[in-house]
C-alpha atoms as a PDB file:
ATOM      1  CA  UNK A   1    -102.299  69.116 -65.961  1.00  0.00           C
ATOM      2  CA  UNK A   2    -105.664  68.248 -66.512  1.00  0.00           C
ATOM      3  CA  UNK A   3    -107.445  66.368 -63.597  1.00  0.00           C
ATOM      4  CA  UNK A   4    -108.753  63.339 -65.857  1.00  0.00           C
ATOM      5  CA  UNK A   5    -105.068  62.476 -67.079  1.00  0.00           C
ATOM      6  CA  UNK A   6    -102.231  60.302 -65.616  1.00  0.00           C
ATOM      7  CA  UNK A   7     -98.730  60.017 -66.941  1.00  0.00           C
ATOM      8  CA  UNK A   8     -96.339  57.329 -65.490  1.00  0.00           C
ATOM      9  CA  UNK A   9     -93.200  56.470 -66.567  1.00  0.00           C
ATOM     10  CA  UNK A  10     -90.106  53.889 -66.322  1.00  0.00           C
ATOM     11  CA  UNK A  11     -86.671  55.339 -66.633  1.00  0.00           C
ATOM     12  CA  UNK A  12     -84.774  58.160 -66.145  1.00  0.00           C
ATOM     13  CA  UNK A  13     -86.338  60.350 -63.157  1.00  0.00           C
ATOM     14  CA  UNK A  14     -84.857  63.861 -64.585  1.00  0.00           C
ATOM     15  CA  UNK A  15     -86.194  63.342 -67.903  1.00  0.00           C
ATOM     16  CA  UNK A  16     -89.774  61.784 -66.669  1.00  0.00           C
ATOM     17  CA  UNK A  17     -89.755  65.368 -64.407  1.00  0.00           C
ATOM     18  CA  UNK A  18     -88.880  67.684 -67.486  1.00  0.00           C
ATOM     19  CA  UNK A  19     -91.364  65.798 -69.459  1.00  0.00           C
ATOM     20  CA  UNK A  20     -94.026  66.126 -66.857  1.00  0.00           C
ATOM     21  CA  UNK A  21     -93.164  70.329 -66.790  1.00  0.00           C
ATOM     22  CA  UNK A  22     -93.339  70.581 -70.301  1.00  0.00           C
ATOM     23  CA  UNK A  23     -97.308  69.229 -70.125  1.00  0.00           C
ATOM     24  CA  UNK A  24     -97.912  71.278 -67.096  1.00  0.00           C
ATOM     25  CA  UNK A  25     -96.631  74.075 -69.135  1.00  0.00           C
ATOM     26  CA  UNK A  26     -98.733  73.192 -71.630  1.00  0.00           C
ATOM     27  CA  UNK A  27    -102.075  73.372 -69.329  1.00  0.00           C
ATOM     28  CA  UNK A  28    -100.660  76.779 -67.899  1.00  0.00           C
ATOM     29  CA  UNK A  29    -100.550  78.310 -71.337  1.00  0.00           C
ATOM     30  CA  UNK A  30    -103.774  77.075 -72.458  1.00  0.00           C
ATOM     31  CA  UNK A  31    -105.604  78.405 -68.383  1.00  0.00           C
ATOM     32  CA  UNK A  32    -103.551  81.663 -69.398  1.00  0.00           C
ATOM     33  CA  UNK A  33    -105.396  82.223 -73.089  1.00  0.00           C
ATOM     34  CA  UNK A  34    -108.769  81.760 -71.160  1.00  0.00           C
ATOM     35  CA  UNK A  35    -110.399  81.228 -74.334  1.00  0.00           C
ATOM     36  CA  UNK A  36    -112.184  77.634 -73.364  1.00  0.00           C
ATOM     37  CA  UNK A  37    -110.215  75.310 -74.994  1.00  0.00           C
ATOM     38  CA  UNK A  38    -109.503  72.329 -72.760  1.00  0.00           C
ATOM     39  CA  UNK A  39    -106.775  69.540 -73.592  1.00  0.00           C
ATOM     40  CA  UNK A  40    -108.167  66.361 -74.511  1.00  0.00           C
ATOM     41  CA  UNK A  41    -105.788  63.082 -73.661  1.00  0.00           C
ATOM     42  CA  UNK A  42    -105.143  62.478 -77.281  1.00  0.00           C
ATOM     43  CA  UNK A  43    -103.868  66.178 -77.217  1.00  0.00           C
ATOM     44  CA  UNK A  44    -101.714  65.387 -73.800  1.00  0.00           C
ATOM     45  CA  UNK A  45    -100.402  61.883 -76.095  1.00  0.00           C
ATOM     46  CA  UNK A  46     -99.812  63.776 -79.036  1.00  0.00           C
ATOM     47  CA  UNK A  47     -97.573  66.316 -77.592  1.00  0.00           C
ATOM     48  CA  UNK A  48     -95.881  63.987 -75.718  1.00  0.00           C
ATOM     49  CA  UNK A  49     -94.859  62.124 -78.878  1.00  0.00           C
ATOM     50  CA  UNK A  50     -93.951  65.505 -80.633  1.00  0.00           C
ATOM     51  CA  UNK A  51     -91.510  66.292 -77.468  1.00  0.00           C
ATOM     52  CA  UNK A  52     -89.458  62.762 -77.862  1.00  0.00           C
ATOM     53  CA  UNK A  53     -89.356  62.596 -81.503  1.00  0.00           C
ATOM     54  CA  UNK A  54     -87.815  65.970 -81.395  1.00  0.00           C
ATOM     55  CA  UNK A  55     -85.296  65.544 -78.426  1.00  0.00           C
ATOM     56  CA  UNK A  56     -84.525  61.859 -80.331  1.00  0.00           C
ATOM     57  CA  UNK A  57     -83.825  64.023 -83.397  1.00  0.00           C
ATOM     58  CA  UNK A  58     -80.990  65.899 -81.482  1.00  0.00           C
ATOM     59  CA  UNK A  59     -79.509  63.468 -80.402  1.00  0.00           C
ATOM     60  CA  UNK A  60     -80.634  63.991 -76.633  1.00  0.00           C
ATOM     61  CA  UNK A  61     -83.497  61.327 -76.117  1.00  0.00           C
ATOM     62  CA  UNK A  62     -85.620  60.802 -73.095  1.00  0.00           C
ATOM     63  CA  UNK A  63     -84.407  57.526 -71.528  1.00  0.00           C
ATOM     64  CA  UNK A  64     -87.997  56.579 -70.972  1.00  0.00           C
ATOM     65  CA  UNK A  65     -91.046  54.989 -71.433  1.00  0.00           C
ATOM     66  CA  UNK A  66     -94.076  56.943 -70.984  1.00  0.00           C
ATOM     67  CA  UNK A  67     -97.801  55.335 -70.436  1.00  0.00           C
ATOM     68  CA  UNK A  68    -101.137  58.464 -70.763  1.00  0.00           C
ATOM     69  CA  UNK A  69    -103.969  57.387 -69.480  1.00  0.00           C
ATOM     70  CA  UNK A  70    -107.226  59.334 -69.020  1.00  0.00           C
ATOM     71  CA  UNK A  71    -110.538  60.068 -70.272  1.00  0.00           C
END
């Protein structure tokens, strides 16, 4: 991930760890492309969102609580 951004969490360990390799996924992909586009926290937030509302919508939900912070 980004250096300016820090995700905590209360809950389930497992899903805070998936979570958190999902984002660093994320940053991999966007290092690989090289093209200069950096992730802003919003971004970070916003993808975040996108990943519970979609495990929430099958039925598999993350039992947590997640707090971004960065700038």
């Amino acid at each position: 991930m980004a250096d300016n951004v820090l995700v905590t969490a209360s809950g389930e360990y497992a899903d805070f760890q998936n979570a958190i390799h999902k984002l660093e996924d994320l940053t991999e992909e966007s290092y690989l492309f090289n093209d200069g586009v950096e992730h802003s926290v919003k971004d970070y937030a916003n993808y975040l969102a996108s990943l519970c509302y979609k495990r929430r919508n099958d039925q598999n939900p993350f039992y947590n609580t997640f707090v971004i912070g960065g700038f």
